[in-house]
C-alpha atoms as a PDB file:
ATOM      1  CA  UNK A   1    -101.366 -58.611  26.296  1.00  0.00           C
ATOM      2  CA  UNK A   2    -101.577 -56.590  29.519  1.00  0.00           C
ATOM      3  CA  UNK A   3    -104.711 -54.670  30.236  1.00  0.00           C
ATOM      4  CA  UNK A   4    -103.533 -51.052  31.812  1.00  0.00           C
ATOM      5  CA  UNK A   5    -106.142 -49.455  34.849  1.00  0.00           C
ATOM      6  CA  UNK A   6    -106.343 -45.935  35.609  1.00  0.00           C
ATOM      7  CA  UNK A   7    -106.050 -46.297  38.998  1.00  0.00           C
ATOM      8  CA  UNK A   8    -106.215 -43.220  42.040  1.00  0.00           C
ATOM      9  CA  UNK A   9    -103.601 -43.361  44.753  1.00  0.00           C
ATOM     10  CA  UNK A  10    -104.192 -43.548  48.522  1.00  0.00           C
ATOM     11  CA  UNK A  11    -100.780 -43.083  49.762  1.00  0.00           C
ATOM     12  CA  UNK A  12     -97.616 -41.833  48.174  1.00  0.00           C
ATOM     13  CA  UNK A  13     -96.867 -44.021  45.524  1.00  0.00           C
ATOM     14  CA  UNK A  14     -94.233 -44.552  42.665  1.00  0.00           C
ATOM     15  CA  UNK A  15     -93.590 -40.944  43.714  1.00  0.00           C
ATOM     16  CA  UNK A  16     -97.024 -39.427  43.069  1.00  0.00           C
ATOM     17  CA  UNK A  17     -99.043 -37.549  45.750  1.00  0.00           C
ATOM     18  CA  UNK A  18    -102.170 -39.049  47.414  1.00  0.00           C
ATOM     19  CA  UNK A  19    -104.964 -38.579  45.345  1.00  0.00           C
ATOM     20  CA  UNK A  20    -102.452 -38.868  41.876  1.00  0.00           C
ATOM     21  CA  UNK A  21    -104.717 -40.499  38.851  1.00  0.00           C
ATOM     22  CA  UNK A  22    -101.916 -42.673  36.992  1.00  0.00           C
ATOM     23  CA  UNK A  23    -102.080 -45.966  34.764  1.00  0.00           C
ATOM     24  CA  UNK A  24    -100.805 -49.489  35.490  1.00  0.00           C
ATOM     25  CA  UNK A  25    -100.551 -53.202  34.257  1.00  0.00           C
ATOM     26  CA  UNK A  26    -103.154 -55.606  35.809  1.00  0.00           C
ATOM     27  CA  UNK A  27    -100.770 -57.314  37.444  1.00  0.00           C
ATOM     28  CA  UNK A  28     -99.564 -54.478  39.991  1.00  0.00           C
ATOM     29  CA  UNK A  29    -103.024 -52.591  40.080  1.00  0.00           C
ATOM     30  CA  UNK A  30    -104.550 -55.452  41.535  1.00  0.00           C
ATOM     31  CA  UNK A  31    -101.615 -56.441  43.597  1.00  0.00           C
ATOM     32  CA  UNK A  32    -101.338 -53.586  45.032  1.00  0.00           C
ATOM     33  CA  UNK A  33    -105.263 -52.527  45.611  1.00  0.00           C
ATOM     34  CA  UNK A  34    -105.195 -55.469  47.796  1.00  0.00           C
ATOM     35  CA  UNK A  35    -103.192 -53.613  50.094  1.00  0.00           C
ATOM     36  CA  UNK A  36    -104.809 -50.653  50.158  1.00  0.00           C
ATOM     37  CA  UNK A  37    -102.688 -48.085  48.142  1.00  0.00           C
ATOM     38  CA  UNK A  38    -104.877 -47.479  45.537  1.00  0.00           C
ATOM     39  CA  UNK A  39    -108.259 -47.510  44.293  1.00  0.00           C
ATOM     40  CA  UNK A  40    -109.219 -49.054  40.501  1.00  0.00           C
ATOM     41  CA  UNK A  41    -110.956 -46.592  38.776  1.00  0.00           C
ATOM     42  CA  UNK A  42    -111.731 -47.726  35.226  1.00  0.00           C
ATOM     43  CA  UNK A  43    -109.990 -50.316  32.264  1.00  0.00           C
ATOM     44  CA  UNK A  44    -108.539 -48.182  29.684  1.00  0.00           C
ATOM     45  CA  UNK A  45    -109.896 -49.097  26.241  1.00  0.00           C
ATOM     46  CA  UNK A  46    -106.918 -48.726  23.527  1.00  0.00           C
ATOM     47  CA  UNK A  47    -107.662 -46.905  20.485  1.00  0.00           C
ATOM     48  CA  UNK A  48    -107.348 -48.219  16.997  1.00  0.00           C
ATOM     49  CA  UNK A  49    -105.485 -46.204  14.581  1.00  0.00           C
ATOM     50  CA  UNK A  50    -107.431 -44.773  12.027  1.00  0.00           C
ATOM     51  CA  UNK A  51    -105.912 -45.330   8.115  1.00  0.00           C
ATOM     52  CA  UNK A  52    -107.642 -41.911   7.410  1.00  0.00           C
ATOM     53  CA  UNK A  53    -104.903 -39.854   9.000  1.00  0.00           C
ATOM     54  CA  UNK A  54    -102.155 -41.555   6.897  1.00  0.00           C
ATOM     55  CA  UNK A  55    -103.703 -41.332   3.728  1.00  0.00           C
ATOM     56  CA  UNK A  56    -104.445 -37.619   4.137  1.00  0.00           C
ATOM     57  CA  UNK A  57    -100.302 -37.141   4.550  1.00  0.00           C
ATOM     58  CA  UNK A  58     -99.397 -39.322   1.471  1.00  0.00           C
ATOM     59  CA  UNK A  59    -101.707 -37.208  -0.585  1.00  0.00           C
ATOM     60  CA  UNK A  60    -100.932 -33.856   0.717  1.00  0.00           C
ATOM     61  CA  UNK A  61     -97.429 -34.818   0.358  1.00  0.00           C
ATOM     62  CA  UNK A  62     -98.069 -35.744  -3.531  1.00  0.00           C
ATOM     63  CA  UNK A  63     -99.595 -32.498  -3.844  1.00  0.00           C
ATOM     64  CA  UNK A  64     -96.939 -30.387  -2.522  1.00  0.00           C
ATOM     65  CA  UNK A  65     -94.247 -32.078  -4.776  1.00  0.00           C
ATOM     66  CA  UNK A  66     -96.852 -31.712  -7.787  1.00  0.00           C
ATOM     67  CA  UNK A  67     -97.214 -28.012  -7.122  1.00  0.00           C
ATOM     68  CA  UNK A  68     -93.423 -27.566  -6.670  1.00  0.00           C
ATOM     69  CA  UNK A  69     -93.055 -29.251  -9.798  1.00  0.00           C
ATOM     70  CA  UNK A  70     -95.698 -27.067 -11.826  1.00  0.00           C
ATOM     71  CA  UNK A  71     -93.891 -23.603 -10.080  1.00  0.00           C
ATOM     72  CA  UNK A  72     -90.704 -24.832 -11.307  1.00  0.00           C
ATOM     73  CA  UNK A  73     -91.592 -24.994 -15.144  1.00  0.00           C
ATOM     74  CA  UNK A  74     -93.511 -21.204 -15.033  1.00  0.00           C
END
């Protein structure tokens, strides 16, 4: 897998104005740091995705169509 760099231009580059913070593949960060158009800032760290967020939707969702359910009967 690719690592991506937040990299800062020093010339116009891929259309964005000197001094443009943007993200790139190894590959061309490096490539093109070697010739001077832009600086390597940091290595983005990729998040994980938390199992929290989905298990608060399927429950919420239950709840909703319990409710509706309930209101229904009254």
């Amino acid at each position: 897998m690719m690592t991506k760099y937040k990299v800062k231009t020093k010339a116009v580059f891929d259309g964005q104005p000197v001094g443009s913070i943007i993200e790139l593949d190894e590959v061309t960060a490096k490539k093109y740091e070697s010739l001077k158009y832009l600086e390597i800032l940091n290595e983005v760290k990729k998040r994980k995705k938390t199992q929290s967020k989905s298990k608060k939707q399927t429950t919420s969702k239950k709840s909703q169509s319990a409710t509706k359910k309930t209101s229904k009967k009254e």
